[in-house]
Every structure is written in C-alpha cells, then in structure tokens.
Protein backbone atom coordinates (compact mmCIF):
# COMPACT_ATOMS: atom_id res chain seq x y z
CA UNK A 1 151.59 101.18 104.38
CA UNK A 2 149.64 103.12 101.88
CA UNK A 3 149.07 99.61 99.97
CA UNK A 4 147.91 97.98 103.21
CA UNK A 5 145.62 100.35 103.95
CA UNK A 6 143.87 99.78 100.56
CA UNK A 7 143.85 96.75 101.01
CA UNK A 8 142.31 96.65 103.87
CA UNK A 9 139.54 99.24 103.03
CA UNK A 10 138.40 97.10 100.19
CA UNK A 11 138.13 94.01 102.44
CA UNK A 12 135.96 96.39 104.47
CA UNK A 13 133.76 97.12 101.84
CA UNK A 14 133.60 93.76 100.50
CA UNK A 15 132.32 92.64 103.69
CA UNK A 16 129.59 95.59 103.93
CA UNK A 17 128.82 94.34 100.44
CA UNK A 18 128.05 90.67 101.33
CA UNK A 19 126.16 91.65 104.39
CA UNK A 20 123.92 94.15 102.52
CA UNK A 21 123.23 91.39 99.74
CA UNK A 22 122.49 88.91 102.42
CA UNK A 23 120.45 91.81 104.37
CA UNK A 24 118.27 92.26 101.07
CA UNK A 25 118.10 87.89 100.71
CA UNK A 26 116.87 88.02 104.04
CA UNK A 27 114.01 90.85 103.30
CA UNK A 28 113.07 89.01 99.90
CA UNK A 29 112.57 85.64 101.70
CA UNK A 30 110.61 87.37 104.42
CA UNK A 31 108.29 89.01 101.62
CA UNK A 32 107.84 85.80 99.55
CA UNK A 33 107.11 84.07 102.93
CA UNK A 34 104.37 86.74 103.38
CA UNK A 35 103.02 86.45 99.86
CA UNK A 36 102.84 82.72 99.90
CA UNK A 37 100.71 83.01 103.30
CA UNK A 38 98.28 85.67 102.02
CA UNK A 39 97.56 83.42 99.17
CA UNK A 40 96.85 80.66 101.11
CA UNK A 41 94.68 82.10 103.46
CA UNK A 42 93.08 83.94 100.57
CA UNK A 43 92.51 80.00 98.94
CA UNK A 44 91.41 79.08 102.34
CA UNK A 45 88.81 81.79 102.55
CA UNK A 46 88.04 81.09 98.53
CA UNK A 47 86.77 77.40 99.48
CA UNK A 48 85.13 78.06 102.21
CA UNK A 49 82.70 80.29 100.38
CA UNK A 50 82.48 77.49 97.74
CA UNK A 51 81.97 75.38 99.99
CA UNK A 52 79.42 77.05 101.73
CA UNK A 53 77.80 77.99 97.98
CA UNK A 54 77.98 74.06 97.24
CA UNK A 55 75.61 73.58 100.68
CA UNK A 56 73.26 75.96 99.50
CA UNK A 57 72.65 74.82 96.61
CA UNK A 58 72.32 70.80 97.89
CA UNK A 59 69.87 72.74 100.45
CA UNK A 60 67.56 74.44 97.16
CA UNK A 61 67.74 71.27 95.70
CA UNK A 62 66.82 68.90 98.41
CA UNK A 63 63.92 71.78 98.70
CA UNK A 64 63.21 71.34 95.15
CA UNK A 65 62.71 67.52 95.19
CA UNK A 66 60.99 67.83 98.49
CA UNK A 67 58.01 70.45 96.39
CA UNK A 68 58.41 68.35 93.78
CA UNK A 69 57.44 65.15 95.51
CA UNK A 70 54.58 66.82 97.48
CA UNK A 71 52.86 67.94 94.02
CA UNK A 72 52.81 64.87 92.65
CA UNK A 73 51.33 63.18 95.75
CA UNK A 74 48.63 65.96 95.59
C-alpha cells in the first residue's frame, strides 16, 4: 500500500507539473502576442507620421516651385 501510495503521489505531481508548464506556455504566448501587437501599432503610428512628413514636404516644395516660377515671370 505504502508503494501505491507513492506512486500515486508522484503521478499527482507530475500532472501539477505539466499543467503549471503549460500554464506558464500559455502566459508566454499571451505576452509575445501582446509584444508583437504593440510593435505593430507602434510601426503603424511610425508611418503615418512619415507619411504625413513626406506630404509636407511635397507641400514646401510644390510652394517652392510655385515662388520660384512667379519670380522668374516677374
């Protein structure tokens, strides 16, 4: 009986074992999940504002050629 009962405890812990390392598999997918999504709204946000930058600048320079052209009419 005494053998038994071993046993059986360390089947018990085994499976509290495997359910803590698939609790913690869980958690690290969930947190590279969360990563991956911050970084792509980060690179979302990051080309927007170059994007934006890049239509300013075809603005100055449009501007530019526009002053340009009007001195050397005058």
């Amino acid at each position: 009986d005494a053998a038994k009962n071993q046993q059986q405890q360390q089947q018990q812990q085994c499976g509290e074992e495997q359910q803590l390392i698939c609790e913690d598999a869980a958690k690290n997918q969930q947190q590279q999940q969360q990563q991956q999504q911050q970084q792509q709204q980060q690179c979302g946000e990051e080309q927007q504002l170059i994007g934006e930058d890049a239509a300013k600048m075809r603005r100055r320079i449009s501007n530019n050629n526009n002053n340009n052209s009007a001195a050397k009419n005058n």
